[in-house]
Protein backbone atom coordinates (compact mmCIF):
# COMPACT_ATOMS: atom_id res chain seq x y z
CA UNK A 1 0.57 17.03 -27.12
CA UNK A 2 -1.45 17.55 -30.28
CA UNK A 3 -1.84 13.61 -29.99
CA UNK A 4 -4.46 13.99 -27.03
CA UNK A 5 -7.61 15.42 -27.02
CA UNK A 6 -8.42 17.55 -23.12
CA UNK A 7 -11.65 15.73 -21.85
CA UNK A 8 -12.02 17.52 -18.45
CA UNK A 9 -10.53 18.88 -15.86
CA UNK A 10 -9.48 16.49 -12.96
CA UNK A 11 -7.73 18.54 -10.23
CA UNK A 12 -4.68 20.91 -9.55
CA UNK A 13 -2.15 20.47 -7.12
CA UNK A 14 0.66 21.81 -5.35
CA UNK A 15 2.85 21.14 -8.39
CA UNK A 16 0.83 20.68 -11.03
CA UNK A 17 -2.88 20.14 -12.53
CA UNK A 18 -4.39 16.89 -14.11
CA UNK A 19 -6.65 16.43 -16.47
CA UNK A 20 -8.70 13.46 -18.54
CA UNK A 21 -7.33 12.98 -22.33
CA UNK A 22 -7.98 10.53 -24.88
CA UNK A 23 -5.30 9.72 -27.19
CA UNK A 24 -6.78 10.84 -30.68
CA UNK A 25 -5.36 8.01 -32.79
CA UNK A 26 -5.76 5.08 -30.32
CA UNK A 27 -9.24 6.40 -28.80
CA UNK A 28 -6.86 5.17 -25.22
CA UNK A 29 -8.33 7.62 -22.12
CA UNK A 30 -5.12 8.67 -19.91
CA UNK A 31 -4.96 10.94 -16.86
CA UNK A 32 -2.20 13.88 -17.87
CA UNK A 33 -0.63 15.70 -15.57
CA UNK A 34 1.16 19.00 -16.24
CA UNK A 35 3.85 20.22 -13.94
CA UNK A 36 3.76 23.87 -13.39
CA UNK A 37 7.18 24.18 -12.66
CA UNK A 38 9.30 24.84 -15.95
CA UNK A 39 11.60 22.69 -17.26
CA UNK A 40 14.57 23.82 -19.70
CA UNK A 41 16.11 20.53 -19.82
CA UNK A 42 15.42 16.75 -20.81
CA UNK A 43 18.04 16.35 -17.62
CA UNK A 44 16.29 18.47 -15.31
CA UNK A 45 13.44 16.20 -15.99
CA UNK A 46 15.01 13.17 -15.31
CA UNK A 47 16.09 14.67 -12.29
CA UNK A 48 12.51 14.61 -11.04
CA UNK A 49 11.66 11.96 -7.83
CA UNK A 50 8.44 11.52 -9.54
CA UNK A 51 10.16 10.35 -12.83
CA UNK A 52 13.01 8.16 -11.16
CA UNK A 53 10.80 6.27 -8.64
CA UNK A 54 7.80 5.51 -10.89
CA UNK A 55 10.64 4.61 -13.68
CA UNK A 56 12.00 1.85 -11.36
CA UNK A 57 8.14 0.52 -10.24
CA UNK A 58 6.25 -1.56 -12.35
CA UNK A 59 3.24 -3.18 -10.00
CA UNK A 60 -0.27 -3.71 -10.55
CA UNK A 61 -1.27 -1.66 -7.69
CA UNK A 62 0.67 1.52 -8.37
CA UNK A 63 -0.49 3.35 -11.38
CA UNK A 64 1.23 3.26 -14.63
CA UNK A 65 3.36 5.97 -15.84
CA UNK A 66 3.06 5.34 -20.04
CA UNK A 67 5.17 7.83 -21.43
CA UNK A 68 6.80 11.89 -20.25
CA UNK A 69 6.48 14.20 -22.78
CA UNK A 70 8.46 17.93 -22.52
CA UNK A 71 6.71 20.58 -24.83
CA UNK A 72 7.88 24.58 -25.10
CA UNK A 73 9.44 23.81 -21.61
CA UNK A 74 6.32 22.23 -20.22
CA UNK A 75 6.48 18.73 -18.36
CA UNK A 76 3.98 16.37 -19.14
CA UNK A 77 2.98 13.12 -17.38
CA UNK A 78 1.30 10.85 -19.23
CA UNK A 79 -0.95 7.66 -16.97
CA UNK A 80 -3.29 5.54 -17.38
CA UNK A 81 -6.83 6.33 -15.90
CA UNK A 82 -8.48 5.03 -13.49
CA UNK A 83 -12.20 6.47 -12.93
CA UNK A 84 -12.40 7.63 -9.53
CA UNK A 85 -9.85 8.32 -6.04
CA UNK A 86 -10.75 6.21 -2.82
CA UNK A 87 -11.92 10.07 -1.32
CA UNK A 88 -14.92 10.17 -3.97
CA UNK A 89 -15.53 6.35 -3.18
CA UNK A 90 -15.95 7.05 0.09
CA UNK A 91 -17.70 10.56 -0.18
CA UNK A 92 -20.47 8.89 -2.56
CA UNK A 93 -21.25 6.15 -0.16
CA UNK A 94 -24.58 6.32 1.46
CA UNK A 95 -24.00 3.06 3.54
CA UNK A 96 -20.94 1.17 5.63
CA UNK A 97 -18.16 -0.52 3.00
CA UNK A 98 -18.71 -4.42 4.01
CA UNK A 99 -15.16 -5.48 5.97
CA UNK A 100 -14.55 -7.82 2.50
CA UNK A 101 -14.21 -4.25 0.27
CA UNK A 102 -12.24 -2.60 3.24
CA UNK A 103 -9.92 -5.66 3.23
CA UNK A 104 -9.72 -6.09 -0.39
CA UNK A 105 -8.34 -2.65 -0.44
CA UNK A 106 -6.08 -2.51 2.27
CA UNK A 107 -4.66 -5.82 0.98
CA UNK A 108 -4.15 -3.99 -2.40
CA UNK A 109 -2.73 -0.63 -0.73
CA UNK A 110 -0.14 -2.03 1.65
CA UNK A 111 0.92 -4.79 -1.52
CA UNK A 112 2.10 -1.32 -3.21
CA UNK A 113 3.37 0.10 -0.32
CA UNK A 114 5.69 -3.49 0.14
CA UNK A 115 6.48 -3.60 -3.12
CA UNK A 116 7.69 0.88 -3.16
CA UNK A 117 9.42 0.23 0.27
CA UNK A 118 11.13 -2.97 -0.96
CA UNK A 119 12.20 -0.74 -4.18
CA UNK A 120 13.96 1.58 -1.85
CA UNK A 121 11.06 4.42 -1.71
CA UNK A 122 8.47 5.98 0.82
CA UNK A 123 5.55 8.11 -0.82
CA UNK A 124 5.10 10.35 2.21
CA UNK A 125 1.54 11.60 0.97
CA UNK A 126 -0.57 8.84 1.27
CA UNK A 127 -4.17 10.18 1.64
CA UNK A 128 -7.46 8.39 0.02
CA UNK A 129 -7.43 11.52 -3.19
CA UNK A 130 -4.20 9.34 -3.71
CA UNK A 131 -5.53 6.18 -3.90
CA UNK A 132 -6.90 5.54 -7.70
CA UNK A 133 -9.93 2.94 -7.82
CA UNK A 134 -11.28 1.38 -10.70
CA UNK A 135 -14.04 -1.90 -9.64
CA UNK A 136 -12.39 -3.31 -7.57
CA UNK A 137 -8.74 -2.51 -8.00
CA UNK A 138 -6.95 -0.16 -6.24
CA UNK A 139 -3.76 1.88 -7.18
CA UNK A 140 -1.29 4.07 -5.53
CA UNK A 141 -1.09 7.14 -7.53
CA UNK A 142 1.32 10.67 -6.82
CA UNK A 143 4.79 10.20 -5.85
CA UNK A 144 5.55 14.06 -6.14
CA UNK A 145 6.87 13.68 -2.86
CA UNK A 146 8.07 10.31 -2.65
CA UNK A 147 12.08 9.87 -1.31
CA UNK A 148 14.08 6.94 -1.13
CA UNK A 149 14.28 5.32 1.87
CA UNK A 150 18.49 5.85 1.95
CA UNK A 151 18.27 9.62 1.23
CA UNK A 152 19.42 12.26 3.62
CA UNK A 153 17.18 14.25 5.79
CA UNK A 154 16.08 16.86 6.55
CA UNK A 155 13.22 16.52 3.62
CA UNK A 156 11.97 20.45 3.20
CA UNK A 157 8.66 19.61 1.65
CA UNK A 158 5.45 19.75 2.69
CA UNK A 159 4.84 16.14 3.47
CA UNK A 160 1.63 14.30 3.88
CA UNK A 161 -1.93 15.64 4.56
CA UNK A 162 -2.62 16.39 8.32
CA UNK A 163 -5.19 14.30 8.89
CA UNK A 164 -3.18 10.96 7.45
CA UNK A 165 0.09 12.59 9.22
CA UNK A 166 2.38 10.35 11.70
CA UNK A 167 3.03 11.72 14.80
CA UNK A 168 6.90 12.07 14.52
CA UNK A 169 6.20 13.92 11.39
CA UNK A 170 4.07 16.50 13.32
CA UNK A 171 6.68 16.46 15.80
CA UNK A 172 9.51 17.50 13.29
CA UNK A 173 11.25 14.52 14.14
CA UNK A 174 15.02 15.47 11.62
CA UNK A 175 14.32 11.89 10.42
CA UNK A 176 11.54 9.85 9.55
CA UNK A 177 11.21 7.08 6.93
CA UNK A 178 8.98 4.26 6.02
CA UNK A 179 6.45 3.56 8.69
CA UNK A 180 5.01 7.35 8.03
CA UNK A 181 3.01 5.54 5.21
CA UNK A 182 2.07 2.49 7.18
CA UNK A 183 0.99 5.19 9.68
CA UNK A 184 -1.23 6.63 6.87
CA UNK A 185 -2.91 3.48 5.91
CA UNK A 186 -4.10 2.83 9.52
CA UNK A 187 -5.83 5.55 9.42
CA UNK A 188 -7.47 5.19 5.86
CA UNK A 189 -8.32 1.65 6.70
CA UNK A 190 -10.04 3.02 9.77
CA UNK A 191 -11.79 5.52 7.76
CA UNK A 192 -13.10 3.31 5.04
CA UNK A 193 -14.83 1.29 7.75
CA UNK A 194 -16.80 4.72 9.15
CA UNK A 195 -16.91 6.93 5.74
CA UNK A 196 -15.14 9.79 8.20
CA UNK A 197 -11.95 10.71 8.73
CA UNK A 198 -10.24 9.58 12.06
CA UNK A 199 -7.87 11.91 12.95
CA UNK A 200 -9.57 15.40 11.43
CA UNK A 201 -7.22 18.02 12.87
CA UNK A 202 -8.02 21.26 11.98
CA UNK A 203 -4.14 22.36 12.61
CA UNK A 204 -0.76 20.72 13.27
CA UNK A 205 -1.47 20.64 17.77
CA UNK A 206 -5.20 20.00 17.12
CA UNK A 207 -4.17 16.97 14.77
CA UNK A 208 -1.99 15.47 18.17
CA UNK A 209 -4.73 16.75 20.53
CA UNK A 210 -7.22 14.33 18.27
CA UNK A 211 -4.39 11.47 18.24
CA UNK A 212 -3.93 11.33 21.60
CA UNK A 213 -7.65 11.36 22.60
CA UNK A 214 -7.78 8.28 20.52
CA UNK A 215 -4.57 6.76 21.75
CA UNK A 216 -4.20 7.87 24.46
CA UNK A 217 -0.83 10.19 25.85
CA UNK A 218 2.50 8.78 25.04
CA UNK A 219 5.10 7.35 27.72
CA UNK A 220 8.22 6.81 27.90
CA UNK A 221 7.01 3.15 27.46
CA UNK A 222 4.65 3.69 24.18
CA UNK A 223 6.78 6.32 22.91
CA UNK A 224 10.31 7.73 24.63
CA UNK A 225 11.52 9.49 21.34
CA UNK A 226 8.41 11.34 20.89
CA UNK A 227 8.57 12.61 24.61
CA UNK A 228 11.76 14.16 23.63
CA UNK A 229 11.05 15.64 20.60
CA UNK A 230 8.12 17.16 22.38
CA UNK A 231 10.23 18.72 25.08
CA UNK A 232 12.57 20.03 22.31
CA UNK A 233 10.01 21.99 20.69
CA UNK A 234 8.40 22.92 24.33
CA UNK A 235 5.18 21.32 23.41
CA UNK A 236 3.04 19.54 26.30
CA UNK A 237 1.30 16.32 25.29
CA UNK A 238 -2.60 16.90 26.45
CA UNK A 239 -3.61 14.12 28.97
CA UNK A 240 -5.81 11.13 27.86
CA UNK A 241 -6.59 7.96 28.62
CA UNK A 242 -6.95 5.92 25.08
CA UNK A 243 -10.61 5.41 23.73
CA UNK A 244 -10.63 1.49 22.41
CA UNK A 245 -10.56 1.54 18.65
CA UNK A 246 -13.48 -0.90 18.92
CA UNK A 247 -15.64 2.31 20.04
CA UNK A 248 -14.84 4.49 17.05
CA UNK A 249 -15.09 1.67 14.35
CA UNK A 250 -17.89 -0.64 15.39
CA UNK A 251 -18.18 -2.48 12.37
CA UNK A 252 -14.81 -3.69 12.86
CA UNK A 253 -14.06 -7.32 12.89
CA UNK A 254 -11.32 -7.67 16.27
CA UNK A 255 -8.81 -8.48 13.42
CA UNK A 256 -9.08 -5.24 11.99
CA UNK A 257 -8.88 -3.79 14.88
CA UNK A 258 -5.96 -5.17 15.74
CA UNK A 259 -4.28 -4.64 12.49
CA UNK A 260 -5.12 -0.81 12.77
CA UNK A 261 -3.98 -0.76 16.03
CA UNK A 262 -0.92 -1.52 15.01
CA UNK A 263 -0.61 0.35 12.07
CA UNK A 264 -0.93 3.29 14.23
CA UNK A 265 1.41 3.12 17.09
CA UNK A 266 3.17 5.86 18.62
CA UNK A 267 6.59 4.43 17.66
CA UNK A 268 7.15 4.03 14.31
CA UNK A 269 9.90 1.66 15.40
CA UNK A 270 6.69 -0.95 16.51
CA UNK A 271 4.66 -0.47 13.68
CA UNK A 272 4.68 -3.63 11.38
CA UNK A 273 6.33 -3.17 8.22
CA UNK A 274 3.60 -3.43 5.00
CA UNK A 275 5.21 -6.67 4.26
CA UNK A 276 4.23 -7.47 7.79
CA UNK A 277 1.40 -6.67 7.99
CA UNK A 278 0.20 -8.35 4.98
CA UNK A 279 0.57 -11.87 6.79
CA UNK A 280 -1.83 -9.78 9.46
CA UNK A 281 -4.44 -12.34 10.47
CA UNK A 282 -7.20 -9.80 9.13
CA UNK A 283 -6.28 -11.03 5.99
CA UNK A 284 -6.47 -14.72 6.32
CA UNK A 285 -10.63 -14.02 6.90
CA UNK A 286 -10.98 -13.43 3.18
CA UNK A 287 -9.87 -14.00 -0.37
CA UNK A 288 -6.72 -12.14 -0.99
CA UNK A 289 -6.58 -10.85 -4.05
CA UNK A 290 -4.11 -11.75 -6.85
CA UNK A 291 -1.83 -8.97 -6.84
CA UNK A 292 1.78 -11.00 -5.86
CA UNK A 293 4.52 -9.15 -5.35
CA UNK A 294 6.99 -9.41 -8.51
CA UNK A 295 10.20 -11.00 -8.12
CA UNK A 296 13.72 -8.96 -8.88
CA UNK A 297 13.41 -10.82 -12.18
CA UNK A 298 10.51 -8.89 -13.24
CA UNK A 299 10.68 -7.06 -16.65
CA UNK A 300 11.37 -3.05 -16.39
CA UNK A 301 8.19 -1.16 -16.51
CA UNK A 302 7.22 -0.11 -20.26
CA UNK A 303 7.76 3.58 -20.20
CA UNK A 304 8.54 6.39 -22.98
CA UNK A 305 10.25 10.08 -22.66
CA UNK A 306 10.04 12.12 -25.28
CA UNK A 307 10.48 15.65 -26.36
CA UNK A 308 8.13 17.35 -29.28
């Protein structure tokens, strides 16, 4: 690690800290993350979900993973940076995001998440600290707790934060997959639009009590599964009529509206897929952004291991 110079520190996490490094020979700034876990192995490394799902992604909206690097039993993540998370973005803002920046970077979120579910993988912690911006180019960053999409439940972790959680998650539904992150993106997109978060739950029944005030309560119509998990876990739904998105989010073209809408629907079995909802009218209003979805016939991602 002698190769890269500590700039400052950029957070700490569940599983490990990151900081901001420049590479002393190439003057190249990277974002380093060291696992706090130790690792006594170059296979118990490998073993890692972070390492095998960013080893099998290579898109321009999901951050680059440039080389792992195992020193006196310490796991190091080497990526490239990217100067600031969507959270800052948002934090720093004084005024609205137009709908063209909101679009842009739902358009580049929901490309990664097409391209990660087509892959075979769900993140399940998408949250705007998550999502890496540089300009105007946005990158999907953290799969600590990402699964693949054929992989056996139950999942044990701590998944997602509450306030970007999907209702059968906060149920304790046994299984869950994919549309927890499209889930997660409604309510970012929804949030980039008002600078504040939709759903702020302050615990696990405050976060439904919030959902359903916007929603309103589930039925058997909007959501029989969800009715059933409740009465398994002897939790009563609080009563609401919904509150039209179009309240909350006033800046909100009706497309957007509509896309969030169904982003976030009780069911995860009627949310659109991301691939869906890319061809969302919402984003026929504006330029899309060049960021295709590679073909099967793309080239591996560049990526080194090494041990020092």
């Amino acid at each position: 690690m002698n190769r890269y110079k500590t700039i400052k520190p950029l957070g700490d996490g569940t599983y490990g800290s990151v900081v901001k490094a420049v590479n002393r020979a190439s003057g190249e700034v990277v974002a380093i993350k060291r696992m706090k876990k130790k690792f006594y192995s170059w296979e118990e490394c490998m073993q890692l979900r972070e390492v095998q799902s960013l080893r099998k992604m290579s898109h321009p909206n999901i951050v680059k993973l440039k080389e792992v690097i195992r020193e006196n039993d310490i796991l190091y993540f080497v990526f490239e940076f990217l100067d600031m998370n969507l959270y800052q973005l948002c934090k720093d803002r004084e005024k609205l995001m137009s709908e063209s920046k909101v679009r842009n970077m739902t358009y580049q979120m929901l490309q990664a998440l097409a391209y990660m579910h087509k892959h075979g993988f769900f993140h399940r912690d998408i949250k705007p600290e998550n999502m890496l911006v540089s300009g105007n180019t946005l990158k999907m960053a953290d799969f600590g707790l990402a699964r693949e999409i054929r992989s056996k439940p139950p999942y044990t972790d701590y998944v997602s934060t509450r306030w970007y959680r999907a209702p059968e998650v906060l149920l304790r539904a046994p299984q869950y997959t994919a549309p927890i992150d499209v889930w997660a993106i409604g309510t970012i997109m929804a949030e980039m639009f008002t600078l504040r978060p939709l759903f702020p739950g302050t615990s696990e029944a405050d976060e439904i009590y919030k959902i359903c005030s916007v929603l309103g309560t589930p039925t058997a119509n909007s959501w029989k599964q969800g009715l059933a998990l409740a009465h398994s876990m002897n939790f009563k739904f609080p009563q609401f009529v919904s509150t039209p998105l179009s309240q909350l989010v006033p800046s909100a073209s009706a497309e957007a509206i509509d896309l969030m809408t169904e982003m976030m629907r009780w069911d995860p079995a009627k949310r659109p897929t991301a691939a869906q909802a890319l061809g969302h009218p919402f984003f026929l209003a504006g330029q899309q952004p060049d960021c295709t979805i590679r073909s099967k016939s793309s080239p591996p991602p560049h990526f080194c291991c090494r041990e020092s």
